[in-house]
C-alpha atoms as a PDB file:
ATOM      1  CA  UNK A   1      15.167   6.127 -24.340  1.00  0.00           C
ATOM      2  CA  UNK A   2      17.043   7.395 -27.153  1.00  0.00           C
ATOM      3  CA  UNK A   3      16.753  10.616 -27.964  1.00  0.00           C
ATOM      4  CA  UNK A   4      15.033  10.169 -31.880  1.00  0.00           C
ATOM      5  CA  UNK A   5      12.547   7.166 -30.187  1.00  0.00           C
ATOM      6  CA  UNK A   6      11.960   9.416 -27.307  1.00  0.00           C
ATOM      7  CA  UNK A   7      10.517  12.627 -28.795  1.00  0.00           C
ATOM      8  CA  UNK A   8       8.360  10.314 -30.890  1.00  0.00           C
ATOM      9  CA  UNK A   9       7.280   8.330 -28.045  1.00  0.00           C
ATOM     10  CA  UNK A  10       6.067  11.766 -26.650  1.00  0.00           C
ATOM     11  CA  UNK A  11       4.275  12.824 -29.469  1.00  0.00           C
ATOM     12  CA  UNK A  12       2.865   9.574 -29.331  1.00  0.00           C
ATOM     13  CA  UNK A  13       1.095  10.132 -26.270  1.00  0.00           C
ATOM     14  CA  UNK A  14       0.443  13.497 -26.672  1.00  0.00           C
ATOM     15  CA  UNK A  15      -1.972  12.260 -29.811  1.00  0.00           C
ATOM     16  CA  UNK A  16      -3.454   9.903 -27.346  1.00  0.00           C
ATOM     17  CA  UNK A  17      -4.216  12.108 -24.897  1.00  0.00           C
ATOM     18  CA  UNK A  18      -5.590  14.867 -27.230  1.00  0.00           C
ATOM     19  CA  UNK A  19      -7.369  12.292 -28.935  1.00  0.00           C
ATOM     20  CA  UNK A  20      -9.362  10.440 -26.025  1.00  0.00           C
ATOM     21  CA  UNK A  21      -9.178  13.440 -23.486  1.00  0.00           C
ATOM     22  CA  UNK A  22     -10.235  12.150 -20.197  1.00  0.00           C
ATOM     23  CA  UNK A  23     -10.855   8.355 -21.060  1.00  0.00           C
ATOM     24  CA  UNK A  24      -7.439   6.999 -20.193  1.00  0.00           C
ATOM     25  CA  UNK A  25      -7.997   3.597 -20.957  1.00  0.00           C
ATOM     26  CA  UNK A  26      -8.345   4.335 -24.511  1.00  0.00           C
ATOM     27  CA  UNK A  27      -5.653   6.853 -24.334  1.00  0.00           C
ATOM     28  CA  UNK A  28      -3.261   4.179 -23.284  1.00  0.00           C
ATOM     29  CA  UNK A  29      -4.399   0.876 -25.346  1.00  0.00           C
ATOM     30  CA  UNK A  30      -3.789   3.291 -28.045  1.00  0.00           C
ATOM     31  CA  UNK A  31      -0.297   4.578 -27.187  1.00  0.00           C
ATOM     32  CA  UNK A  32       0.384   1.138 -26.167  1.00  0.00           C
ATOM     33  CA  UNK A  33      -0.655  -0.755 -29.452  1.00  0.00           C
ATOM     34  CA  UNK A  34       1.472   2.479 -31.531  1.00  0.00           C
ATOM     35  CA  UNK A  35       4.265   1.920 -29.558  1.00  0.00           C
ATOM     36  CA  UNK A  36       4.432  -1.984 -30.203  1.00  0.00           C
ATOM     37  CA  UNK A  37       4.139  -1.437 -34.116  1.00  0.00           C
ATOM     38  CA  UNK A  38       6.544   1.096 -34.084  1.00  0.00           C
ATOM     39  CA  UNK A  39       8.847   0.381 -31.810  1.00  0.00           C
ATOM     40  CA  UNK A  40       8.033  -3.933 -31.663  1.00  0.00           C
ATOM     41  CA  UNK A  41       5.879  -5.688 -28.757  1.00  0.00           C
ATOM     42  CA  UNK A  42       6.071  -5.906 -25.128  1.00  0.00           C
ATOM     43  CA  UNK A  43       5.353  -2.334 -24.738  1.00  0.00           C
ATOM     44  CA  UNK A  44       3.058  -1.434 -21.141  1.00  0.00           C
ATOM     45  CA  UNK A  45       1.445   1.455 -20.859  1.00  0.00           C
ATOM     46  CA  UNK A  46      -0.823   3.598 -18.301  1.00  0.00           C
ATOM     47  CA  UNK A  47      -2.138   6.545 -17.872  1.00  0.00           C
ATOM     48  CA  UNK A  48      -3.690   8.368 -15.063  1.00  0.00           C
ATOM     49  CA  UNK A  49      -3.817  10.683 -12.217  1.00  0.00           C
ATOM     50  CA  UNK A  50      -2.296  10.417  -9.349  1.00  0.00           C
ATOM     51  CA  UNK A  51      -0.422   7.071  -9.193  1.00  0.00           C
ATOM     52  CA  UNK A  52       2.437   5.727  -8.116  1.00  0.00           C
ATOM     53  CA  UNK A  53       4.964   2.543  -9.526  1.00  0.00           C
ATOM     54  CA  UNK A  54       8.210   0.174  -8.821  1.00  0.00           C
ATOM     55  CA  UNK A  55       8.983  -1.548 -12.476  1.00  0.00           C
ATOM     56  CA  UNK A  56      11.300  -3.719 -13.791  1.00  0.00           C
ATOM     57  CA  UNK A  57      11.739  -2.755 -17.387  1.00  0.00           C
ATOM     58  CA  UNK A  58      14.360  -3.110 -19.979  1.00  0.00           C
ATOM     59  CA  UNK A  59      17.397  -0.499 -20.014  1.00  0.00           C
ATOM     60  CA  UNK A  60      16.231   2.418 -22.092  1.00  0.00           C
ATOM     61  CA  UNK A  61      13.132   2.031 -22.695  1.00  0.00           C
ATOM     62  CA  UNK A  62      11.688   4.014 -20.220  1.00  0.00           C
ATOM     63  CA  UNK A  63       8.613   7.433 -20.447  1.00  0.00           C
ATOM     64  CA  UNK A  64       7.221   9.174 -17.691  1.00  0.00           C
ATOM     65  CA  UNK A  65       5.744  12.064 -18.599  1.00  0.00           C
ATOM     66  CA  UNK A  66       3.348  14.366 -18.034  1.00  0.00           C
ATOM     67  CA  UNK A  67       0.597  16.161 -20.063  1.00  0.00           C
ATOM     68  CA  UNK A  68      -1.916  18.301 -18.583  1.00  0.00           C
ATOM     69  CA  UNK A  69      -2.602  16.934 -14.967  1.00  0.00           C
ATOM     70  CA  UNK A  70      -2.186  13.209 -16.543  1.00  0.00           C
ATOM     71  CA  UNK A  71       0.840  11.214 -16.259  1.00  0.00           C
ATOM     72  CA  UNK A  72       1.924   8.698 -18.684  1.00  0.00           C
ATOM     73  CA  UNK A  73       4.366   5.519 -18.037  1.00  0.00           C
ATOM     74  CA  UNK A  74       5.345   3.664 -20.664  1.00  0.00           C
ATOM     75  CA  UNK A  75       8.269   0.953 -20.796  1.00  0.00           C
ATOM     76  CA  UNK A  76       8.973  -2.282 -22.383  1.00  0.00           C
ATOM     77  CA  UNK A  77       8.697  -5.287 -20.250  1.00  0.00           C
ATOM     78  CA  UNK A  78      10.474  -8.801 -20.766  1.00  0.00           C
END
């Protein structure tokens, strides 16, 4: 990701997270439907413990990250 998009994208799940806590789900519908307002649609998103994934996604728009023990993978698809 760029570097501007990708400290927002960040911050971005970081609200989610702190928002919803433990119920991922919510977490990442809303990280997902912030990112495709913000950044425009096709945008996947999950959020979890403890799993893996092989993606095709478009070139630089890629976030793994962690917060806490959960992960986060975002990327835009398509």
């Amino acid at each position: 990701m760029p570097t501007e998009m990708g400290h927002e994208a960040v911050e971005i799940v970081t609200m989610g997270l702190d928002k919803h806590g433990k119920n991922y789900e919510a977490a990442s519908s809303f990280v997902k439907q912030t990112f495709d307002k913000k950044f425009g649609s096709s945008w996947q998103c999950a959020i979890g413990e403890g799993f893996g994934f092989d993606i095709s996604c478009q070139r630089k728009f890629l976030l793994h990250v962690y917060y806490g023990k959960a992960a986060a993978l975002c990327y835009k698809s398509g």
